[in-house]
C-alpha atoms as a PDB file:
ATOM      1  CA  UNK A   1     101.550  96.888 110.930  1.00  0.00           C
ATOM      2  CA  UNK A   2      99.604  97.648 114.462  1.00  0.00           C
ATOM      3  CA  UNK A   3      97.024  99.709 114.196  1.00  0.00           C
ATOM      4  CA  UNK A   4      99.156 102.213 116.465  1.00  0.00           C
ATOM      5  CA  UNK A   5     101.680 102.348 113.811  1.00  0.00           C
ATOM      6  CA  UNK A   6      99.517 102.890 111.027  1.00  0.00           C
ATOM      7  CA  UNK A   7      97.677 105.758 112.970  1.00  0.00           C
ATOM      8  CA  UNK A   8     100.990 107.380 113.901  1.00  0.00           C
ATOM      9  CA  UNK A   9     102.595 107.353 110.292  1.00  0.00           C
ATOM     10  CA  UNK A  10      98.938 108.452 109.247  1.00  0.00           C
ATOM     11  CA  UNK A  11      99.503 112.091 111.380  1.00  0.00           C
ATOM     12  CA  UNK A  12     103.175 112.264 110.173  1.00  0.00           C
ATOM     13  CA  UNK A  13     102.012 114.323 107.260  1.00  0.00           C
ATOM     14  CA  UNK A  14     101.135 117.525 108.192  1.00  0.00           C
ATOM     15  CA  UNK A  15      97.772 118.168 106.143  1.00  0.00           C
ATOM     16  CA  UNK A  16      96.268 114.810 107.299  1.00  0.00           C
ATOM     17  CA  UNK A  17      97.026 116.292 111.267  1.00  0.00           C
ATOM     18  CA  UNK A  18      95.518 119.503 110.251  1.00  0.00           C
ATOM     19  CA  UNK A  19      91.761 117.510 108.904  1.00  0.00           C
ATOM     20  CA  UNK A  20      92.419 115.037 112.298  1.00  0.00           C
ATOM     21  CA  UNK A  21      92.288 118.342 114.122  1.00  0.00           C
ATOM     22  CA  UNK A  22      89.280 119.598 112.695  1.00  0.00           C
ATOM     23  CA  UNK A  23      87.634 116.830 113.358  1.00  0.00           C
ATOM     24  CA  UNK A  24      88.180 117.116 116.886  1.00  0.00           C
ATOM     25  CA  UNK A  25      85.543 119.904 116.697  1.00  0.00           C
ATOM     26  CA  UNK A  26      82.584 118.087 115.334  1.00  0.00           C
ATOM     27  CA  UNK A  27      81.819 115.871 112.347  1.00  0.00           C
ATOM     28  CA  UNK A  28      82.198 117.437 108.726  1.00  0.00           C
ATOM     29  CA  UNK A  29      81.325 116.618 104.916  1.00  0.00           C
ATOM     30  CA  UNK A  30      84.499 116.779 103.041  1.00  0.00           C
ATOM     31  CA  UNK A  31      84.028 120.455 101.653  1.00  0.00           C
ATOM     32  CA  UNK A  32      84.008 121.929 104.991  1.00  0.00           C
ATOM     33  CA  UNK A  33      87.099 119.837 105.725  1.00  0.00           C
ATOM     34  CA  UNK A  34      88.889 120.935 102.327  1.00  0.00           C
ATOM     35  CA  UNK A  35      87.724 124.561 102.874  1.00  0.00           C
ATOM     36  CA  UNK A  36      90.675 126.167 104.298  1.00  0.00           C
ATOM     37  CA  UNK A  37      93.438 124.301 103.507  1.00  0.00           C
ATOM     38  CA  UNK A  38      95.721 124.817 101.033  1.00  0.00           C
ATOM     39  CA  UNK A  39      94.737 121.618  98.589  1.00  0.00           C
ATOM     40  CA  UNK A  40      92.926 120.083  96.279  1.00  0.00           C
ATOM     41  CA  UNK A  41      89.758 118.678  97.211  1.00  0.00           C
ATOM     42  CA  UNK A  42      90.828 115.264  95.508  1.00  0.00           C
ATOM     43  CA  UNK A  43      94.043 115.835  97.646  1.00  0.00           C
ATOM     44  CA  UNK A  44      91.632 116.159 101.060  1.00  0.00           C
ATOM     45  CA  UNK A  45      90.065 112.815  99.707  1.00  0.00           C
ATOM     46  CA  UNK A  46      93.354 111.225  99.548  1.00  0.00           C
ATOM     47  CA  UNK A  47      94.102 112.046 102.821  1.00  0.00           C
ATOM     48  CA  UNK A  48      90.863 111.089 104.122  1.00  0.00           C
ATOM     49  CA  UNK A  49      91.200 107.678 102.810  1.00  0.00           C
ATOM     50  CA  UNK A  50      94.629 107.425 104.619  1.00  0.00           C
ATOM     51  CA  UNK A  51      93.057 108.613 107.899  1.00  0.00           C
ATOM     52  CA  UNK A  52      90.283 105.994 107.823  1.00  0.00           C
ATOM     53  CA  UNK A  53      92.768 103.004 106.634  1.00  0.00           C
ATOM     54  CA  UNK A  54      94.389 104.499 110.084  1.00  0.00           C
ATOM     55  CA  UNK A  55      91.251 103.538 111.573  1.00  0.00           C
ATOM     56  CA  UNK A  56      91.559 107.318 113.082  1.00  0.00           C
ATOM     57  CA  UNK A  57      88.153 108.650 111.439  1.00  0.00           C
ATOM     58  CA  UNK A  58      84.697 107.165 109.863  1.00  0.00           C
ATOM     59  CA  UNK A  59      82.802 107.858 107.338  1.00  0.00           C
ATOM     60  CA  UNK A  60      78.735 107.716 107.613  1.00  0.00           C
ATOM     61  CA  UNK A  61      76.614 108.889 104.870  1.00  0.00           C
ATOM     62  CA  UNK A  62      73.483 111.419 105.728  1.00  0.00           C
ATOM     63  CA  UNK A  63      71.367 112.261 102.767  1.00  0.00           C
ATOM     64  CA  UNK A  64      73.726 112.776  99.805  1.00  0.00           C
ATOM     65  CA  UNK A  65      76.990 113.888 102.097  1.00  0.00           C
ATOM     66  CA  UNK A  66      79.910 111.585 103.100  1.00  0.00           C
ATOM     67  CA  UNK A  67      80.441 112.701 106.720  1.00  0.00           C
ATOM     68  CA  UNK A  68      83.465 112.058 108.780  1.00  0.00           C
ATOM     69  CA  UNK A  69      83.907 111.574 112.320  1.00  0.00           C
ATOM     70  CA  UNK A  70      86.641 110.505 114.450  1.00  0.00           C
ATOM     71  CA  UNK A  71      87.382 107.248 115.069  1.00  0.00           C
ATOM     72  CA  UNK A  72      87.396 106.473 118.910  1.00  0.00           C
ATOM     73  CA  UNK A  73      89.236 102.750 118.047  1.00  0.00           C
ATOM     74  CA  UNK A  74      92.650 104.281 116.187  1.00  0.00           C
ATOM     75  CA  UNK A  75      92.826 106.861 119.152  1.00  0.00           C
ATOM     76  CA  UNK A  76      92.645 104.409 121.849  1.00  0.00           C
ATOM     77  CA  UNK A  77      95.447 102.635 119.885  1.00  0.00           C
ATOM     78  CA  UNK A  78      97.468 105.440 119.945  1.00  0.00           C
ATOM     79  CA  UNK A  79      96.940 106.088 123.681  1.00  0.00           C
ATOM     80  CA  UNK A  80      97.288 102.584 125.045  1.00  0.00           C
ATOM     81  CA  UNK A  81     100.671 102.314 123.069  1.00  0.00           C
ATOM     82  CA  UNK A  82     101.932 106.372 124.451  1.00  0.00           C
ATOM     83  CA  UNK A  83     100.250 104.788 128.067  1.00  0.00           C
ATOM     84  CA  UNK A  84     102.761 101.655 127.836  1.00  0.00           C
ATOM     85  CA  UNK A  85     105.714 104.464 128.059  1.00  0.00           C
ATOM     86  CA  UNK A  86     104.112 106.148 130.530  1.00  0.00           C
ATOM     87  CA  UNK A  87     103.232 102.929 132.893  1.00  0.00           C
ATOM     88  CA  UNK A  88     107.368 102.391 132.629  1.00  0.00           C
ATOM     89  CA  UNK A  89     108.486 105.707 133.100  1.00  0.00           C
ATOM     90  CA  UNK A  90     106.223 105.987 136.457  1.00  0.00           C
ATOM     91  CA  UNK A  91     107.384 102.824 137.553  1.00  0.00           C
ATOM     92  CA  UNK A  92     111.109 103.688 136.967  1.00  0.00           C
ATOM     93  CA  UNK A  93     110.378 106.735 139.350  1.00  0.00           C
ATOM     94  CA  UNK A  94     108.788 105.106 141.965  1.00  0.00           C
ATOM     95  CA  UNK A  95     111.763 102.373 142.161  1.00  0.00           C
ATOM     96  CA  UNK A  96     114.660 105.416 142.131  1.00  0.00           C
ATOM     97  CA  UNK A  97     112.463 106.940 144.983  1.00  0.00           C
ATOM     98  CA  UNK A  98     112.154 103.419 146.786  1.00  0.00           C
ATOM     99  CA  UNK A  99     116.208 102.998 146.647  1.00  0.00           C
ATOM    100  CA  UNK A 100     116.660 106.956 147.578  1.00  0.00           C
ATOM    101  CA  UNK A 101     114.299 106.679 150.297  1.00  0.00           C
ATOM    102  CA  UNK A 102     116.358 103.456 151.567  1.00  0.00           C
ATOM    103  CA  UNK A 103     119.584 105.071 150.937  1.00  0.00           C
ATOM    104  CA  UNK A 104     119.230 107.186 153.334  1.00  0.00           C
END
């Protein structure tokens, strides 16, 4: 599976978009992840491990806390594969507005 595939079926579940999202803020140690959501803290570990297998966040250990960070490489999969339907969408328009323009 691409890594754009994995990330995507990663943020299908609902709880793992809501610790992606905090994320986004700044780095945090898995109890100010879990604080706030409504599981476990072995749930928010689970989930974590799915997120990094996404290749969406990493972990880096400071002291005696497990900190996690996003992961700029899962992202940039996930971009470059939403950019591919972009690219084709853009060049769809500009080939309708080439044949309008020569319709004319």
């Amino acid at each position: 599976m691409s890594t754009s595939s994995t990330a995507f079926k990663a943020l299908g579940d609902s709880t793992r978009r809501a610790i992606f999202e905090k994320l986004q803020e700044r780095p945090l140690a898995v109890v100010d992840i879990a604080n706030g959501l409504h599981v476990s803290r072995p749930a928010v570990s689970q989930h974590l491990k799915v997120l990094k297998e996404a290749k969406l966040i990493t972990l880096k250990t400071v002291g005696n806390n497990n900190i996690y960070e996003l992961n700029r490489e899962g992202i940039l999969a996930m971009r470059n594969y939403l950019d591919r339907f972009w690219e084709d969408a853009l060049m769809n328009f500009k080939k309708l507005a080439e044949e309008t323009e020569k319709n004319k």
